[in-house]
Protein backbone atom coordinates (compact mmCIF):
# COMPACT_ATOMS: atom_id res chain seq x y z
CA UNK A 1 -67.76 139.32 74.58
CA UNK A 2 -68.33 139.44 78.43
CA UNK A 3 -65.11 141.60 78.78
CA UNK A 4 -66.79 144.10 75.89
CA UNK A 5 -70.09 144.06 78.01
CA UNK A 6 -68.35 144.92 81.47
CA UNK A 7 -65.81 147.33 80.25
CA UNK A 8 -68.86 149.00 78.21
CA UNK A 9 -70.61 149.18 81.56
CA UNK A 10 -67.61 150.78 83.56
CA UNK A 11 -67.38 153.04 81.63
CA UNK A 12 -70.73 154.02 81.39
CA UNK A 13 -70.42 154.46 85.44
CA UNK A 14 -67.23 156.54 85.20
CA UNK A 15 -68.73 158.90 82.88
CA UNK A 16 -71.68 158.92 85.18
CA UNK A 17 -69.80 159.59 88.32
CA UNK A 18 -68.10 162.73 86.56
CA UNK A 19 -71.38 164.37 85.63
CA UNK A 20 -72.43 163.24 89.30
CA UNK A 21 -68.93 165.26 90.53
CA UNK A 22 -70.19 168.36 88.53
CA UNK A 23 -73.62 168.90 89.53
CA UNK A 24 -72.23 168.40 93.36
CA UNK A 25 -69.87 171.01 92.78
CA UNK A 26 -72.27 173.23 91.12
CA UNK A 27 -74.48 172.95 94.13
CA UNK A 28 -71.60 173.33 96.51
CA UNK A 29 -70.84 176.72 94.79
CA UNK A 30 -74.24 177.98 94.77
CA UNK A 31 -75.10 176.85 98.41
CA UNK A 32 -71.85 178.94 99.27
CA UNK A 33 -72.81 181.78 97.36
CA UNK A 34 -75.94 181.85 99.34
CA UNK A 35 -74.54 181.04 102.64
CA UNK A 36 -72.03 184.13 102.27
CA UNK A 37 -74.26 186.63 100.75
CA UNK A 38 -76.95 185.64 104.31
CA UNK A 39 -74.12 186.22 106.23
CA UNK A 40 -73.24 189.52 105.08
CA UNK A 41 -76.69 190.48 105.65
CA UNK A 42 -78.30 193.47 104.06
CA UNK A 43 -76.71 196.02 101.68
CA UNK A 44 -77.09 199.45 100.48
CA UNK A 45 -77.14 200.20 96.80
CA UNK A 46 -74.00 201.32 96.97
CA UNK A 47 -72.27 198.38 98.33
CA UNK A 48 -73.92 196.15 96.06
CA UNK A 49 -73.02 198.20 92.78
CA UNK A 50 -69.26 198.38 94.67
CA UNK A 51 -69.25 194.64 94.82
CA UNK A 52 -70.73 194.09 91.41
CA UNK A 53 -68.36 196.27 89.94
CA UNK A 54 -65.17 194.28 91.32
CA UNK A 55 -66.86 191.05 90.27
CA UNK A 56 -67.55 189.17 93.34
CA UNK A 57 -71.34 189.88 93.65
């Protein structure tokens, strides 16, 4: 029964690690979405649409 108890618990950790893993990486992404788009400064219109348009905006 111990065994039971602490494997239970293990893997209650690993499955909280993973959805610890994927909200970091979801932040990661976004804070690098942001960084990039501050660094390319202002756009026109144009350029936006241009970028939206090939999917990376």
């Amino acid at each position: 029964m111990v065994y039971a108890t602490k494997a239970g618990r293990n893997a209650q950790s690993v499955a909280t690690d993973k959805a610890a893993v994927g909200d970091a990486q979801a932040a990661t992404a976004t804070t690098e979405s942001m960084a990039k788009a501050q660094a390319e400064g202002p756009q026109s219109k144009d350029q936006l649409l241009d970028r939206l348009d090939a999917g990376t905006g």
